[in-house]
Structures are given as structure tokens and as C-alpha cells.
Protein backbone atom coordinates (compact mmCIF):
# COMPACT_ATOMS: atom_id res chain seq x y z
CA UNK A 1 0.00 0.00 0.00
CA UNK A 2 1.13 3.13 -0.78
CA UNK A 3 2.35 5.66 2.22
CA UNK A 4 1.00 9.04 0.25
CA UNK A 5 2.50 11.86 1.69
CA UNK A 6 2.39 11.02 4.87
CA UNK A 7 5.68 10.47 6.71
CA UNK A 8 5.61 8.10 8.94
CA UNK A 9 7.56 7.20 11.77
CA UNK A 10 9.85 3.54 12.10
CA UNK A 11 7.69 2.51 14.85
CA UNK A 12 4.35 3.39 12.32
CA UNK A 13 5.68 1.98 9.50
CA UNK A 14 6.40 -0.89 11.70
CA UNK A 15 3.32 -1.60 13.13
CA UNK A 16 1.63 -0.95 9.49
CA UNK A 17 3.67 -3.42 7.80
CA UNK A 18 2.72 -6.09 10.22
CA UNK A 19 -1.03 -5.65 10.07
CA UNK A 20 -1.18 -4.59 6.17
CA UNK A 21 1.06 -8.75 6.02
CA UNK A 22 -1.62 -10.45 8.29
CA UNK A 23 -4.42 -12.20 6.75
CA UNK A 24 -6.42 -11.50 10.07
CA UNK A 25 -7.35 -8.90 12.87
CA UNK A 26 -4.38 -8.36 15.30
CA UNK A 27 -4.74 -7.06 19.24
CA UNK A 28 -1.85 -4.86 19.82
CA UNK A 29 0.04 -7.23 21.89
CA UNK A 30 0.13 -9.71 19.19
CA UNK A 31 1.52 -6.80 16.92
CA UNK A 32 3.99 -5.95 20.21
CA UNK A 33 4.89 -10.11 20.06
CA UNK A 34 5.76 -9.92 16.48
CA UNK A 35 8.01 -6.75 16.38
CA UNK A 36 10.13 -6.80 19.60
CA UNK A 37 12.92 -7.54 17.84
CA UNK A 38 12.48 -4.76 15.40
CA UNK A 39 13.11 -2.36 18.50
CA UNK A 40 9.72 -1.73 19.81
CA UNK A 41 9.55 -3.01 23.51
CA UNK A 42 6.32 -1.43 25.48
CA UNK A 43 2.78 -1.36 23.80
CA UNK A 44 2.71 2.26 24.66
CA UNK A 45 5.09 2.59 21.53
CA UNK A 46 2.32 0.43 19.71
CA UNK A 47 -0.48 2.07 20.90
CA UNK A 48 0.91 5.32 20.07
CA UNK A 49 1.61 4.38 16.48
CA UNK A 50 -1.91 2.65 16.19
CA UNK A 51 -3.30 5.64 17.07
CA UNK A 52 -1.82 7.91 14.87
CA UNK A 53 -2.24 5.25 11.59
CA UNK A 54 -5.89 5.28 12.78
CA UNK A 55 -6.02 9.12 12.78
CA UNK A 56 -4.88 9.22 9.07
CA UNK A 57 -6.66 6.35 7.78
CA UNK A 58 -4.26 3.39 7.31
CA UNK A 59 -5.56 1.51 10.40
CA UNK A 60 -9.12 0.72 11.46
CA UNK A 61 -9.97 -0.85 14.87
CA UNK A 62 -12.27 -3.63 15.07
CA UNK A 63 -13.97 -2.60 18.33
CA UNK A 64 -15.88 -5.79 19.03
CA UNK A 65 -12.51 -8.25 19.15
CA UNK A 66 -9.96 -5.11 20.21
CA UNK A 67 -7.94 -5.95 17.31
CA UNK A 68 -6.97 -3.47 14.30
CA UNK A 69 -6.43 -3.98 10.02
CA UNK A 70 -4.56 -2.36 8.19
CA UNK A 71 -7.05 -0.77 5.41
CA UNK A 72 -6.90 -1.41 1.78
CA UNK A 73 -8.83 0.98 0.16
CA UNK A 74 -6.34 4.00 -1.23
CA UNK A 75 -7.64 7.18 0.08
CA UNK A 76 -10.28 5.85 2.27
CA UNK A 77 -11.34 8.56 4.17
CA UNK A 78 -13.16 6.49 6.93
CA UNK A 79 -11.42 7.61 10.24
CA UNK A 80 -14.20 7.57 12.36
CA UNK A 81 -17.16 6.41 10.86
CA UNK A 82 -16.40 2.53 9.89
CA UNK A 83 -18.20 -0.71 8.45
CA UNK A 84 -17.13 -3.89 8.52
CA UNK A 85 -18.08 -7.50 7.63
CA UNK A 86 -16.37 -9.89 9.60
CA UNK A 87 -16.52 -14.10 9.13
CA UNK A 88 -17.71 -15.89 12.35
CA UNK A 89 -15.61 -18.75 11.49
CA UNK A 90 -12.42 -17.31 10.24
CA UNK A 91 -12.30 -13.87 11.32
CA UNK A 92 -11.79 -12.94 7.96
CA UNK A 93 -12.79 -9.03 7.50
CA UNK A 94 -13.98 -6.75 4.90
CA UNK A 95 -14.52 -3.25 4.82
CA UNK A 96 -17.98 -1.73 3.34
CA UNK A 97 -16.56 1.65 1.15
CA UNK A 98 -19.71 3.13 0.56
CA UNK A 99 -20.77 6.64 1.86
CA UNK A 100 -24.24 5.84 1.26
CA UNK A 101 -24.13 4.12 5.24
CA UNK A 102 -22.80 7.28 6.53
CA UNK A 103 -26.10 9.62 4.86
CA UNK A 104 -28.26 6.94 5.52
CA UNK A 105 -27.57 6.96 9.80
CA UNK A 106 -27.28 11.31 9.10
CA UNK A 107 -30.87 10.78 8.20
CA UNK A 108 -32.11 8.57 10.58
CA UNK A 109 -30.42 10.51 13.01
CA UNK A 110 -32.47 13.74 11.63
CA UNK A 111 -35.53 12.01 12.01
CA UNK A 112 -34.97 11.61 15.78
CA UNK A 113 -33.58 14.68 16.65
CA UNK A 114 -30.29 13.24 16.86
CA UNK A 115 -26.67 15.11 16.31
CA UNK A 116 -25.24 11.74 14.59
CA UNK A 117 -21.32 12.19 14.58
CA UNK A 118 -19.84 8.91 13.45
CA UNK A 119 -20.51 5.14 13.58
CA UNK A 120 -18.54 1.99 13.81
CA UNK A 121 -20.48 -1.07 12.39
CA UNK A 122 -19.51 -4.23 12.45
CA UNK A 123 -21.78 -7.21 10.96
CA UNK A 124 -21.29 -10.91 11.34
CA UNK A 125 -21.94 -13.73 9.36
CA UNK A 126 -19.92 -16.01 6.66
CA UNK A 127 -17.55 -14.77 4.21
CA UNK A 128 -18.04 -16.29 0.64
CA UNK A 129 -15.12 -19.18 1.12
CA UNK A 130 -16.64 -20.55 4.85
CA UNK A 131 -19.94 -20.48 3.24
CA UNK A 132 -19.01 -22.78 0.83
CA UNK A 133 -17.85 -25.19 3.49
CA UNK A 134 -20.92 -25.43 5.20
């Protein structure tokens, strides 16, 4: 994935390139696990960088398993408002692009008199391969 023209920090970069090579969700300490030998010793230093990569977009968190993907949509601009598929069986997960989820809650919130500021969905189910299986 491309870095833009964002500069990034080694401990960023770091962290990215482990979650944008993992074919799953990873908790922070599992990303700590993986890179101590690459220099970073306390999760604040990976908490810190997953925090900024979420900031500008490179990193969403899955809030339901407290685990984080890298994203791979180029110039996603979902930092706070975020939609996810995610396999029960394989914890496979795949981001919904679409504004149209973001204008569809705006109205809904309108409806009820609600200030709606962002949203983090996250649906369950089977991913196409799993399905298959069963």
C-alpha cells in the first residue's frame, strides 16, 4: 500500500507493515509479540503508532474483538465512521466503502432529533469461502 505523503515514523511503518502482512485482525500485543525484535519493547510505543495510523486512515480498529487492520482501500477517508463484515468462522474481515451508510444513519439521526457524529459497524456472518464449506 502506498504511504502518500504522509511520513511516517519507524515505529508506524512498523506496526503498518505487520497488520497490512496479516491475513487477520491483530490485538496490539500480538503486533507488540511480532516486532520486539524490530526495536519496539512497550505497547505504549504500539499504541501510540496505532493511534496515529488510525487518525490518518491506514488503520481501522475492530472494536468488538480489540484488534486493528490495516485498510486497503487507497484514500479511504473512513477515520471515524467505519463498516465492517467480519466471518464468524475465520475472522476474515472486509470493509464496506460506501458513503451511502454514513447519509443513511445522518438521516435517521435527523428524524430523531439526533446530532449523529460517526458510527462503527460491524456485521457478522460467513464470508463467501466458509460459506461454501458449510
Amino acid at each position: 500500500m502506498a504511504l502518500a505523503s504522509v511520513n511516517l515514523t519507524k515505529n508506524q511503518k512498523t506496526v503498518l507493515d505487520i497488520l497490512e502482512n496479516s491475513s487477520e485482525p491483530l490485538k496490539a500485543y500480538t503486533i507488540l509479540f511480532d516486532i520486539q525484535k524490530k526495536g519496539i519493547k512497550s505497547p505504549l510505543q504500539v499504541y501510540r503508532a496505532l493511534d496515529k495510523l488510525i487518525e490518518i486512515g491506514k488503520v481501522h480498529k475492530i472494536e468488538s474483538r480489540n484488534s486493528y487492520v490495516a485498510c486497503k482501500h487507497e484514500g479511504c477517508n473512513a477515520k471515524t465512521s467505519t463498516s465492517f463484515l467480519i466471518c464468524e468462522n475465520c475472522d476474515s474481515v472486509t470493509e464496506l466503502t460506501g458513503n451511502n451508510l454514513f447519509s443513511y444513519f445522518s438521516k435517521q439521526a435527523e428524524k430523531n432529533n439526533f446530532n449523529y457524529k460517526k458510527h462503527n459497524l460491524e456485521i457478522f456472518g460467513l464470508c463467501e469461502n466458509c460459506k461454501l464449506k458449510n
